[in-house]
Protein backbone atom coordinates (compact mmCIF):
# COMPACT_ATOMS: atom_id res chain seq x y z
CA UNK A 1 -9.45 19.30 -5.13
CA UNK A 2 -8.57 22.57 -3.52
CA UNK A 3 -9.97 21.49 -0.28
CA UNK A 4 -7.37 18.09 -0.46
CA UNK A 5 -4.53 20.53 -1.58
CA UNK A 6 -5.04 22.98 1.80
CA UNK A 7 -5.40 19.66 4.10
CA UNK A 8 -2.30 18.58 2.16
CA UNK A 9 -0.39 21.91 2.85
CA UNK A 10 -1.49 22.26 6.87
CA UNK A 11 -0.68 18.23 7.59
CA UNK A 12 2.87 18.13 6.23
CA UNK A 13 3.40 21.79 6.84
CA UNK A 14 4.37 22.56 3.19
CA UNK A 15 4.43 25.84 1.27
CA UNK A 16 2.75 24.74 -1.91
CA UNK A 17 1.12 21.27 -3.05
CA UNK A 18 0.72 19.79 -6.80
CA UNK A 19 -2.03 17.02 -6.96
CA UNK A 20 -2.19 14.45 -9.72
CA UNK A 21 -5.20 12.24 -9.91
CA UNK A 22 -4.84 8.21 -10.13
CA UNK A 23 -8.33 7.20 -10.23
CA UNK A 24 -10.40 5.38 -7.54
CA UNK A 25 -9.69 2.21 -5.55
CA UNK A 26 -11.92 0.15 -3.82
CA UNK A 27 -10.20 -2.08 -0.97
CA UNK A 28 -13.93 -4.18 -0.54
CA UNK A 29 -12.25 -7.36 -3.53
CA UNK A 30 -15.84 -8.21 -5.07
CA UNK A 31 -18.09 -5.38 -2.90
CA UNK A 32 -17.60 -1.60 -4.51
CA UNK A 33 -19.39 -0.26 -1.64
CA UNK A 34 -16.32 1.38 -0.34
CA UNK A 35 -14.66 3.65 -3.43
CA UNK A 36 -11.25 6.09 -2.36
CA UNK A 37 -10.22 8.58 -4.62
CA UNK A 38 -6.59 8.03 -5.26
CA UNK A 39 -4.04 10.82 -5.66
CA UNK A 40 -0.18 11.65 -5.65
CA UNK A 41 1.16 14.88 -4.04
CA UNK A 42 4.26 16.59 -4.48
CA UNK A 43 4.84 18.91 -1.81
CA UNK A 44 7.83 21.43 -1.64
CA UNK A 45 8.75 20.36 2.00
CA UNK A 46 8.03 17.87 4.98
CA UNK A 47 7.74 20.24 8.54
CA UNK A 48 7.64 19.08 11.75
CA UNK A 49 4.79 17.00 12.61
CA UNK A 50 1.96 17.12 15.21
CA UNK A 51 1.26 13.92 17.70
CA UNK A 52 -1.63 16.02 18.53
CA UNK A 53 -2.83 14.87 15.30
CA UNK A 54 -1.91 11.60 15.43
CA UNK A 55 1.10 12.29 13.40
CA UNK A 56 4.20 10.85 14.66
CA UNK A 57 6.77 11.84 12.04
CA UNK A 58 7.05 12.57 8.59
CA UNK A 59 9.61 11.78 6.19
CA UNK A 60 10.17 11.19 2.60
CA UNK A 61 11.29 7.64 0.73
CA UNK A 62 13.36 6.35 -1.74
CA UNK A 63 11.26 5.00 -4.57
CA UNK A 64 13.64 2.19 -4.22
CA UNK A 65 13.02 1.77 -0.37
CA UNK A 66 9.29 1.68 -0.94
CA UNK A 67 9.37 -0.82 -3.23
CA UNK A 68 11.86 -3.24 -0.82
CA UNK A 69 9.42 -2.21 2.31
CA UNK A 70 6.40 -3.63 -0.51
CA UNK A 71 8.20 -7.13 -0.96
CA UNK A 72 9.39 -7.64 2.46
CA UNK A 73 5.31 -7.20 3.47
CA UNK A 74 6.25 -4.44 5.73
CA UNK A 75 4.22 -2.15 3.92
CA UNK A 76 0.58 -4.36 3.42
CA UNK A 77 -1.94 -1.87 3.60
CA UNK A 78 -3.97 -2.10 -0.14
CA UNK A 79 -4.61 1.63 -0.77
CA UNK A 80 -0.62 2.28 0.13
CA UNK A 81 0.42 -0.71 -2.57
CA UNK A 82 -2.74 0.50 -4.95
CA UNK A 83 -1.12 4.15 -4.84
CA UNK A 84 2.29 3.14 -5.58
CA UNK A 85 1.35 0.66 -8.10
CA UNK A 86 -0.56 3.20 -10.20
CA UNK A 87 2.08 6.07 -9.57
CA UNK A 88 4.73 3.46 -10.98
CA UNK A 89 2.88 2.35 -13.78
CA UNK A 90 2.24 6.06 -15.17
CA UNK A 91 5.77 6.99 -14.57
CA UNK A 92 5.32 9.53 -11.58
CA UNK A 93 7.80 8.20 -9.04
């Protein structure tokens, strides 16, 4: 987990990381071939990102927005919804 928390800390440029484990998702429906460890992060600050890395820009959410981007099927990627889901469901966002 250390490893996770310095990747953490160097992509979104933050001074300190906290990492709370959600389990593991597989995306495969019926295969469990493919397994993700899930986690959520809270980091102390969002710095300026690096297109060099494939990073465009950074930025924080409203709970509330994430949840209307969810419905609306803007956001439709299964380890996103997965993520949020369990965060929700164990009160941590």
């Amino acid at each position: 987990m250390q490893r996770l928390k310095y990747f953490l800390i160097r992509r979104a440029r933050a001074t300190k990381a906290e990492l709370q484990p959600l389990g593991e998702f597989t995306p495969g429906g019926s295969s469990l071939s493919i397994r993700a460890h899930l986690f959520v992060a809270r980091i102390d600050q969002i710095g300026v990102s690096d297109p060099l890395e494939g990073i465009e820009e950074a930025q924080a959410y409203p709970v509330a927005d994430v949840e209307r981007l969810i419905g609306d099927g803007v956001i439709i990627d299964g380890f996103t919804m997965a993520l949020f889901l369990r965060a929700r469901l164990r009160q941590l966002i």
